[in-house]
C-alpha atoms as a PDB file:
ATOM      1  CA  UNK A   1     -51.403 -26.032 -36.221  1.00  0.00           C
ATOM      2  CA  UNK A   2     -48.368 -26.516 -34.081  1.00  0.00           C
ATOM      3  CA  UNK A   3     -44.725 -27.210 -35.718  1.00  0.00           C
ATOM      4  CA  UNK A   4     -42.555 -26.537 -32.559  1.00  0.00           C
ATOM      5  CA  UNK A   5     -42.686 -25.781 -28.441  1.00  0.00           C
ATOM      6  CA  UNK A   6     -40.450 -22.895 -29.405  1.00  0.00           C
ATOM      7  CA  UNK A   7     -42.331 -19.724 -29.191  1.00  0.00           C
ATOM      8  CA  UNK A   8     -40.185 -18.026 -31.642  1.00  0.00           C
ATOM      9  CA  UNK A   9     -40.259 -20.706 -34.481  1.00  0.00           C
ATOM     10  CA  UNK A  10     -43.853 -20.994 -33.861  1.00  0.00           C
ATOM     11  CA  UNK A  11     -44.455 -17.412 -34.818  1.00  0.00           C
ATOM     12  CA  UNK A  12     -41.803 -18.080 -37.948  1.00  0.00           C
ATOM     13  CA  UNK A  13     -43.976 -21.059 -39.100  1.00  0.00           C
ATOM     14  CA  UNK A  14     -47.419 -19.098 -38.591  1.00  0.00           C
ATOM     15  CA  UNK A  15     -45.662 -16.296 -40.962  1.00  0.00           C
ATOM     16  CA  UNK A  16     -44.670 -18.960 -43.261  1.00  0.00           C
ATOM     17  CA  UNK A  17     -48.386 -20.508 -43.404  1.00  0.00           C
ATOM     18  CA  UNK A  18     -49.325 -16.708 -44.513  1.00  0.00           C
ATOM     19  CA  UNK A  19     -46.587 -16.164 -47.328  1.00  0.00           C
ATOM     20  CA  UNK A  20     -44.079 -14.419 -45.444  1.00  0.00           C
ATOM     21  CA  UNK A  21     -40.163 -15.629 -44.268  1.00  0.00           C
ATOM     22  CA  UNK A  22     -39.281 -13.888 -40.961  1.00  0.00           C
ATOM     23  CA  UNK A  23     -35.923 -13.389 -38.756  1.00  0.00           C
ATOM     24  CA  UNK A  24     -34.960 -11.430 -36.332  1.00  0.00           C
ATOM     25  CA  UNK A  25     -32.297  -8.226 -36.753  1.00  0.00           C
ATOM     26  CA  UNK A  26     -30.905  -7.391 -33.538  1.00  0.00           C
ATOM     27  CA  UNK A  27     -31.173  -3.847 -32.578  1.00  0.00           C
ATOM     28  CA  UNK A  28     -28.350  -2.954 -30.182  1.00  0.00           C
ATOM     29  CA  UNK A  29     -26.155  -0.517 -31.488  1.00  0.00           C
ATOM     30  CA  UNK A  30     -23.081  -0.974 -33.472  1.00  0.00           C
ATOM     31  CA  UNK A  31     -24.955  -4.501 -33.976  1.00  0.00           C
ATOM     32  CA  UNK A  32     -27.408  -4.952 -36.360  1.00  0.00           C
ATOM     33  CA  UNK A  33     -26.895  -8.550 -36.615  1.00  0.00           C
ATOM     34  CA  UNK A  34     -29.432 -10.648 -38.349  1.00  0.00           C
ATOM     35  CA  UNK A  35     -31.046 -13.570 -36.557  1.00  0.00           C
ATOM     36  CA  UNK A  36     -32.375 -17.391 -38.095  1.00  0.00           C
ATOM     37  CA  UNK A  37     -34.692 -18.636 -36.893  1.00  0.00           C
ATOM     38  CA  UNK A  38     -36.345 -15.789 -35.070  1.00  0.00           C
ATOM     39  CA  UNK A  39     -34.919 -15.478 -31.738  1.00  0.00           C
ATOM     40  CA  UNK A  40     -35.235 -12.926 -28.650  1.00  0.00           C
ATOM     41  CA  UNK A  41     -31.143 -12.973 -27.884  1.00  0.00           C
ATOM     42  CA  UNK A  42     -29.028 -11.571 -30.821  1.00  0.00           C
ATOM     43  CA  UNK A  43     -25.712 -14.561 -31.032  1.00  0.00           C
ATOM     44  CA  UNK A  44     -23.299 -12.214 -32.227  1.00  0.00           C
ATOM     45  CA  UNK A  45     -23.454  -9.842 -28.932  1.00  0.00           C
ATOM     46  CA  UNK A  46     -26.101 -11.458 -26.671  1.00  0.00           C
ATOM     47  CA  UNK A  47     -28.050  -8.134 -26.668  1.00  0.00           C
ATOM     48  CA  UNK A  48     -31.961  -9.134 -25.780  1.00  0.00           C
ATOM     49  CA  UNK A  49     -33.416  -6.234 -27.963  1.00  0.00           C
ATOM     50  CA  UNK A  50     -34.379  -7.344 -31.414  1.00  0.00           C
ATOM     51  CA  UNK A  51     -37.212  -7.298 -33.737  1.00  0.00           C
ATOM     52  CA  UNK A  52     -39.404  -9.519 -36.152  1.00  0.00           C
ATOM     53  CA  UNK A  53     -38.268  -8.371 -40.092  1.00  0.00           C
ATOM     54  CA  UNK A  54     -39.976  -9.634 -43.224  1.00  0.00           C
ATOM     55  CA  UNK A  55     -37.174 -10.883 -45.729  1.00  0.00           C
ATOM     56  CA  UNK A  56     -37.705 -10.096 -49.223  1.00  0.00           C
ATOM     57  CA  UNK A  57     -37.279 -13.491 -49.712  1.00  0.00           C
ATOM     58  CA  UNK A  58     -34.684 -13.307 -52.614  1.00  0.00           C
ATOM     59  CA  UNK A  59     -30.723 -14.859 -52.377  1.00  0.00           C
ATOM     60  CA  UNK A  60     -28.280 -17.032 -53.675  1.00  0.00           C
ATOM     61  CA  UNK A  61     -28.176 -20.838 -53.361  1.00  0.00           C
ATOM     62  CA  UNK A  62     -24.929 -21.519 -51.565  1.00  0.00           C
ATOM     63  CA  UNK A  63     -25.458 -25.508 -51.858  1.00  0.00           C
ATOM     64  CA  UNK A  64     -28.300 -27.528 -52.914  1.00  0.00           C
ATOM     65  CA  UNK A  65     -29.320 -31.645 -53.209  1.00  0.00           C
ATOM     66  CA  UNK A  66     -32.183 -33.433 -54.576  1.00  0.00           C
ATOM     67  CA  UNK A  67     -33.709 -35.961 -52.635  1.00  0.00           C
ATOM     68  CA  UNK A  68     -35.253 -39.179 -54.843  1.00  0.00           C
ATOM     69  CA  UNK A  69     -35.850 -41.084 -52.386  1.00  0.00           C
ATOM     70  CA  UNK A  70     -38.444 -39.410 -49.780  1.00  0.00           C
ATOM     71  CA  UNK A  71     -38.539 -40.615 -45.877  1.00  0.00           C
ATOM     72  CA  UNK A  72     -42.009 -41.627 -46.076  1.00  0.00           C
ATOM     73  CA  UNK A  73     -44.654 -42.587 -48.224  1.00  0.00           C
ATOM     74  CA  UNK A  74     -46.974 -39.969 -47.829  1.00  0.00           C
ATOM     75  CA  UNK A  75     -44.215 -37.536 -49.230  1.00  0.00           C
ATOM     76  CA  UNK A  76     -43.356 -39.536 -52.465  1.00  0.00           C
ATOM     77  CA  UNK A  77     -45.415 -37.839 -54.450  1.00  0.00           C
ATOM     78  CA  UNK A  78     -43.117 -34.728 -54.253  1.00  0.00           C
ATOM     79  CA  UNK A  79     -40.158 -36.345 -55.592  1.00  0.00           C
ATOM     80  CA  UNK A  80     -37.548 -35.363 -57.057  1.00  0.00           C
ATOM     81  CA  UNK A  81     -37.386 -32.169 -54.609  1.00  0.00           C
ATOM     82  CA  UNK A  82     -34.694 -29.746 -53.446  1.00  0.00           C
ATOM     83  CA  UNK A  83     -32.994 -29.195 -50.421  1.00  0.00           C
ATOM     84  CA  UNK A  84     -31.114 -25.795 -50.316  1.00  0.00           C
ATOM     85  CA  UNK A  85     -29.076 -23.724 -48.048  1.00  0.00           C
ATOM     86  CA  UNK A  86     -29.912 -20.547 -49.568  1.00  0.00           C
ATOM     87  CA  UNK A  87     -28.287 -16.867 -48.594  1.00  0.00           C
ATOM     88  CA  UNK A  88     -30.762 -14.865 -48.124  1.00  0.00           C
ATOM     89  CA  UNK A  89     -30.178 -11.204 -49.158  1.00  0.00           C
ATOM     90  CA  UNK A  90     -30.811  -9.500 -45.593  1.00  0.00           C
ATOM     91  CA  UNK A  91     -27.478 -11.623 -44.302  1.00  0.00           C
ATOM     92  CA  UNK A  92     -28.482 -14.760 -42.972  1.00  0.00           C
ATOM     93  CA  UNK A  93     -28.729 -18.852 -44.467  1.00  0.00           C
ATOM     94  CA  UNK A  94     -31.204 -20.815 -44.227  1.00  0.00           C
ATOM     95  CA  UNK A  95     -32.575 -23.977 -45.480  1.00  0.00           C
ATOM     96  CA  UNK A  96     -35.488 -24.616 -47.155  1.00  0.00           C
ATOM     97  CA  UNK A  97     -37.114 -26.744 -50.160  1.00  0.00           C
ATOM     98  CA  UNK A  98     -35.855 -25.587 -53.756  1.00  0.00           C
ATOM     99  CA  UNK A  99     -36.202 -26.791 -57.443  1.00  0.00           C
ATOM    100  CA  UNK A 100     -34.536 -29.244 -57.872  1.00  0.00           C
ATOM    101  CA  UNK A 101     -32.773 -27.819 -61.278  1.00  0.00           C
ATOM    102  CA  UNK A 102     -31.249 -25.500 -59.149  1.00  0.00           C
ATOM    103  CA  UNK A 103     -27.593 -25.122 -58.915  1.00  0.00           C
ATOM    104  CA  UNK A 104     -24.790 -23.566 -56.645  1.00  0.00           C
ATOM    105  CA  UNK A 105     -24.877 -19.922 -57.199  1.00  0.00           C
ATOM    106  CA  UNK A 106     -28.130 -19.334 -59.113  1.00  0.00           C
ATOM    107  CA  UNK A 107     -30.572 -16.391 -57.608  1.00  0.00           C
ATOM    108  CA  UNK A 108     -33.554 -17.365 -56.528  1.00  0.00           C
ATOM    109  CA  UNK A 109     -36.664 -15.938 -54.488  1.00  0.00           C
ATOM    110  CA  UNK A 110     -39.081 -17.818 -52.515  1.00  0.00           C
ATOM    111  CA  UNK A 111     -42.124 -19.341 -52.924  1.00  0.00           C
ATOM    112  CA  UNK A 112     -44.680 -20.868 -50.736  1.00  0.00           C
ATOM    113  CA  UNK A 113     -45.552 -24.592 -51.657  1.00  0.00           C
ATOM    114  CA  UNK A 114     -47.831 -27.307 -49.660  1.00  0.00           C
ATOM    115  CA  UNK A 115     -45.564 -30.134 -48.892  1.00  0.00           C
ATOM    116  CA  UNK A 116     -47.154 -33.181 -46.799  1.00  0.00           C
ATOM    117  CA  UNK A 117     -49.119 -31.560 -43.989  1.00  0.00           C
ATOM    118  CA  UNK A 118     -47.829 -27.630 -44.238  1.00  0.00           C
ATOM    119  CA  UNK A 119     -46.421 -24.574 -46.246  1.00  0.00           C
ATOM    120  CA  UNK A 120     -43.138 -24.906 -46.970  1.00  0.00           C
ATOM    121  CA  UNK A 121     -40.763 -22.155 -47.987  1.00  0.00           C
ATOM    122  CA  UNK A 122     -39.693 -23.026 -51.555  1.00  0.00           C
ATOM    123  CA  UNK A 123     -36.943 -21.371 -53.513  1.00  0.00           C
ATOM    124  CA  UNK A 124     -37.099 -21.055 -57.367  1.00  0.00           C
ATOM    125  CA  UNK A 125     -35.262 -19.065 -59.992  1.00  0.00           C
ATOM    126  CA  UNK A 126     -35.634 -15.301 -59.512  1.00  0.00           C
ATOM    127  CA  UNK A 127     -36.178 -14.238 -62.607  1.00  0.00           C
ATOM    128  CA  UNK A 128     -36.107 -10.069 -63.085  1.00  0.00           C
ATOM    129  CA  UNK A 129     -39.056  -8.359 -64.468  1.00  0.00           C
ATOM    130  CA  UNK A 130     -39.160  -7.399 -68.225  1.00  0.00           C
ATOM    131  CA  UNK A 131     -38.420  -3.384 -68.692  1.00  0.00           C
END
């Protein structure tokens, strides 16, 4: 299943269709910089040496909407969903799907959820485990 011509998202999406959220952390030194989406060139100092991570998947909503009103019939039957820019703990944002109870500041950790055709990263509360 194809979601982009870019080789690098291609490989994020894969990893997303098997439970996992990737980016890239550049490698140079005095760097370290992470990358979203997965890329081969770090932005921060244009060094080309940088490698796939795992996140842990866990962050901090920075802003979220609901949408009520999907783009296309097929997707209605998700509605009311989330739409999140969420900081992820390893240093980058991204977006992704959410609960829609979220709000602005709550942590959450990801989840994997089918959403029309695909696997869609999903954020939801991160709630600690009991002692």
């Amino acid at each position: 299943m194809s979601f982009s011509a870019n080789p690098h998202a291609e490989a994020f999406w894969q990893n997303v269709q098997e439970g996992r959220l990737t980016f890239s952390r550049c490698c140079a030194d005095q760097c370290g910089a992470p990358q979203f989406p997965p890329k081969p060139r770090c932005d921060v100092c244009g060094s080309e040496q940088t490698e796939t991570r795992t996140a842990t998947g866990t962050g901090t909503i920075f802003s979220i909407t609901v949408v009520h009103r999907p783009p296309s019939d097929a997707l209605r039957k998700h509605a009311p969903y989330g739409i999140a820019l969420v900081d992820l703990d390893e240093g980058f944002r991204m977006m992704a799907h959410a609960d829609p109870d979220l709000a602005i500041g709550a942590r959450v950790r990801a989840s994997f959820a089918p959403f029309g055709d695909r696997t869609v990263p999903r954020f939801v509360v991160d709630t600690p485990p009991h002692p």
